[in-house]
N, C-alpha and C. Protein backbone atom coordinates (compact mmCIF):
# COMPACT_ATOMS: atom_id res chain seq x y z
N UNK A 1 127.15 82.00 80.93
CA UNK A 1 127.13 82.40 82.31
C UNK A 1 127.42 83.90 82.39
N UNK A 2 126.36 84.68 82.87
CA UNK A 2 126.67 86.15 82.85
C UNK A 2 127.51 86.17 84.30
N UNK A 3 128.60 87.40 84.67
CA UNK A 3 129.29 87.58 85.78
C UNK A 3 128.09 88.30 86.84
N UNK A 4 128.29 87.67 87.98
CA UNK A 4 127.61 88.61 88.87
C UNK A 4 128.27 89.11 90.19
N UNK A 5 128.42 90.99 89.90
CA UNK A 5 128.93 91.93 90.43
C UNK A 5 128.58 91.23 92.03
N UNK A 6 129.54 91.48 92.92
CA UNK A 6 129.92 91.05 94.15
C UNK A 6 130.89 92.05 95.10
N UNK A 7 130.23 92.33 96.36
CA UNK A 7 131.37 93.16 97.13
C UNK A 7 131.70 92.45 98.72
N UNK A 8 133.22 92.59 98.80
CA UNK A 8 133.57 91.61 99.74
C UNK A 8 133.03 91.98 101.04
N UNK A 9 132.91 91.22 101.68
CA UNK A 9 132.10 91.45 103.58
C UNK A 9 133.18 90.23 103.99
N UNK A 10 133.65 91.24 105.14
CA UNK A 10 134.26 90.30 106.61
C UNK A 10 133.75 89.99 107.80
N UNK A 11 132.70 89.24 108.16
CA UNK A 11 132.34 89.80 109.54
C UNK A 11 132.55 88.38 110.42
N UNK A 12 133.52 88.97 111.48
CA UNK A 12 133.82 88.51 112.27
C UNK A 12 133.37 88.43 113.46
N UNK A 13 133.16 87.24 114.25
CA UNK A 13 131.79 86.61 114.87
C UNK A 13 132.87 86.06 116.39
N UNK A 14 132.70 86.90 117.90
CA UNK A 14 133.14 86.39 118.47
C UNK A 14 133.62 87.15 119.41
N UNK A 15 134.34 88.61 119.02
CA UNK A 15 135.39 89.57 118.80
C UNK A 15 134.94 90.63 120.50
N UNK A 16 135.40 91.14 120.66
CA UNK A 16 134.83 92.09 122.03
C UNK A 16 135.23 93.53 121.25
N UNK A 17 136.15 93.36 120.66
CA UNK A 17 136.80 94.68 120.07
C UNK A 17 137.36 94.59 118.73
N UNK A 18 137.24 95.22 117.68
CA UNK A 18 137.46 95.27 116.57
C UNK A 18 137.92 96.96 115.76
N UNK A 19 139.17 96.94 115.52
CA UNK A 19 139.66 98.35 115.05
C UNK A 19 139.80 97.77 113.29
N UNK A 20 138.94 98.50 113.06
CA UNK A 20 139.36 98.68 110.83
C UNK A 20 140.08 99.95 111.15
N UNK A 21 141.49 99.35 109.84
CA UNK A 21 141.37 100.47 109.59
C UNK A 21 141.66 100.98 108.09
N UNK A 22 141.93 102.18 107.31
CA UNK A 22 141.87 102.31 105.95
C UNK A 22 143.29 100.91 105.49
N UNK A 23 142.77 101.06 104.34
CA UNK A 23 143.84 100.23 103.46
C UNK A 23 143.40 100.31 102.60
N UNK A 24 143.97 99.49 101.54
CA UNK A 24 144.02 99.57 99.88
C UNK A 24 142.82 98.53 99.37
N UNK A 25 142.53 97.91 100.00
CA UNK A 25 141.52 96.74 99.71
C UNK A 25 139.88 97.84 99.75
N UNK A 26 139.18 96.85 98.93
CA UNK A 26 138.00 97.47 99.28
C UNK A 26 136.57 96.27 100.02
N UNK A 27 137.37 95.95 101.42
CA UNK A 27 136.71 95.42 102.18
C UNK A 27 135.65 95.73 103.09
N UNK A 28 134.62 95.62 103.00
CA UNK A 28 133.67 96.16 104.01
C UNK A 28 134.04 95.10 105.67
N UNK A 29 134.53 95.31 106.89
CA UNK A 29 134.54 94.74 107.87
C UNK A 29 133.51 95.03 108.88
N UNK A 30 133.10 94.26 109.45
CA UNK A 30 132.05 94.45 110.54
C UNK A 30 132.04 93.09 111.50
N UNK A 31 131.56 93.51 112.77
CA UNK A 31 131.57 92.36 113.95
C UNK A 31 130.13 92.13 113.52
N UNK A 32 129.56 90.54 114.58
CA UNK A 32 128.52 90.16 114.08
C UNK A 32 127.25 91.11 114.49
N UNK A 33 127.19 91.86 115.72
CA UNK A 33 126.42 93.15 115.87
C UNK A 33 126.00 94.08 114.97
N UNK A 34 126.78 94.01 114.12
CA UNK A 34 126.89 95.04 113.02
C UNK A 34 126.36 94.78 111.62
N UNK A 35 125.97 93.34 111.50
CA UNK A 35 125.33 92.50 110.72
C UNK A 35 124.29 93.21 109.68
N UNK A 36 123.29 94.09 110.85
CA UNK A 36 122.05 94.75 110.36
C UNK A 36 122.74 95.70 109.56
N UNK A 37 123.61 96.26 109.67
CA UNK A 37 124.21 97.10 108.87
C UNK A 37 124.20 97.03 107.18
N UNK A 38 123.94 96.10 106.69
CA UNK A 38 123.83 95.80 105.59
C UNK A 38 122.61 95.35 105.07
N UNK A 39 121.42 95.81 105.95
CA UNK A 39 120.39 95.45 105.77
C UNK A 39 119.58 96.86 104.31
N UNK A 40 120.01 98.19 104.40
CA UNK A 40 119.79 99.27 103.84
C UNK A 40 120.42 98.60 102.44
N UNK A 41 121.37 97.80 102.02
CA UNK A 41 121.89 98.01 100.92
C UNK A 41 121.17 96.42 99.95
N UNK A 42 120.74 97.32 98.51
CA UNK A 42 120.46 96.49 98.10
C UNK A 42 121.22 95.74 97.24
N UNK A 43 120.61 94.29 96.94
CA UNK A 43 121.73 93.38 96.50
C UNK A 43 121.10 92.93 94.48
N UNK A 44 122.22 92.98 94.54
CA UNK A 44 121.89 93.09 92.66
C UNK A 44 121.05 91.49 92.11
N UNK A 45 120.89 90.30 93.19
CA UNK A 45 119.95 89.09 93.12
C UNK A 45 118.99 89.31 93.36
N UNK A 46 117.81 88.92 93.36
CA UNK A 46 116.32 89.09 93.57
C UNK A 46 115.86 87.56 93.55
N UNK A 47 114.78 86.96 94.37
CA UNK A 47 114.22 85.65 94.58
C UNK A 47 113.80 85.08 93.38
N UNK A 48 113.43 85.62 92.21
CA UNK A 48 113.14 85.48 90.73
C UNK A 48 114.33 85.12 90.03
N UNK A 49 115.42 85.40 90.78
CA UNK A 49 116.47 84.58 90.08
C UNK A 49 117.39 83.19 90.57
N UNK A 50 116.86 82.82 90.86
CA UNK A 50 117.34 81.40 91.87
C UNK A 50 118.15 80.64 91.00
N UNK A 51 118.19 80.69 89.98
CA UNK A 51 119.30 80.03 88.43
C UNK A 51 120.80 80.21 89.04
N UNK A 52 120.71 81.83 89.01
CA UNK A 52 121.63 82.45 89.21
C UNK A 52 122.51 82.96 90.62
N UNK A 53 121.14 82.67 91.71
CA UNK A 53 121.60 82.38 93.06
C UNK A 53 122.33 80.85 93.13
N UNK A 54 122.02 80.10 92.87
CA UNK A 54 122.35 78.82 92.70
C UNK A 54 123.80 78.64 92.40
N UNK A 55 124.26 79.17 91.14
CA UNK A 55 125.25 79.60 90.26
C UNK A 55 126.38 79.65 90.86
N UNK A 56 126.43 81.36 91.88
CA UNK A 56 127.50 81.92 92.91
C UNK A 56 127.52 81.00 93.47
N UNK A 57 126.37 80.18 94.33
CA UNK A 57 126.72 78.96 95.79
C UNK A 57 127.67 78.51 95.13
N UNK A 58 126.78 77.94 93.96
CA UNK A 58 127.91 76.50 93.40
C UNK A 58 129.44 76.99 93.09
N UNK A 59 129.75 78.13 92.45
CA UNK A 59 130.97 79.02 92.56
C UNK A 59 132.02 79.15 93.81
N UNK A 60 131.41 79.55 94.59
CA UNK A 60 131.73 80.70 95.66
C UNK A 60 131.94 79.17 96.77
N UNK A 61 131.31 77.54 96.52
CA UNK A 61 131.73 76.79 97.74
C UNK A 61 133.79 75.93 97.10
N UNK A 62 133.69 76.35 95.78
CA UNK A 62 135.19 75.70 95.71
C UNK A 62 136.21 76.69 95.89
N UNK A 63 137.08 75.83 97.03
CA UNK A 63 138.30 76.49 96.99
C UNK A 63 139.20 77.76 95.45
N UNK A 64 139.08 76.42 94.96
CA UNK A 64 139.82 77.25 93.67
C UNK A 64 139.21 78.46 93.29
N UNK A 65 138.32 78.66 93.13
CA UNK A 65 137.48 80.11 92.85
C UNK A 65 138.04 81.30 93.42
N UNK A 66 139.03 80.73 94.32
CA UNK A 66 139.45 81.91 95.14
C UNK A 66 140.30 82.17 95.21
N UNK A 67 141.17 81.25 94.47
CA UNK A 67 142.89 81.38 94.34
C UNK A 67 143.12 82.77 93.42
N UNK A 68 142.48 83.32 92.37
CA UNK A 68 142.83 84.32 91.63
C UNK A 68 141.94 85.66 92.61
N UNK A 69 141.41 85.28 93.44
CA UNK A 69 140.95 86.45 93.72
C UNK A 69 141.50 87.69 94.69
């Protein structure tokens, strides 16, 4: 199983007002408006790899996966 590089997104869906602000984390936050915002950045998966899309789901839906993170 090769690792695949991942960057965290918060986006919170609901909100009228939303202040980020700096901290130590390297969280990207955004309301759901702001969504498109991440449309410019490309993502290190491609549709040719569906093995490996598959992979993260199956990863990324158990709890535990997330306890060390």
């Amino acid at each position: 199983m090769r690792p695949v590089p991942v960057e965290p997104v918060l986006v919170l869906v609901g909100v009228t007002e939303l202040k980020v602000v700096a901290t130590q984390f390297s969280v990207r936050v955004y309301q759901e408006c702001q969504v498109a915002a991440l449309a410019p950045l490309s993502g290190v998966l491609t549709a040719d790899q569906v093995e490996q899309v598959e992979q993260v789901h199956s990863v990324a839906r158990h709890r535990q996966a997330w306890n060390q993170a």
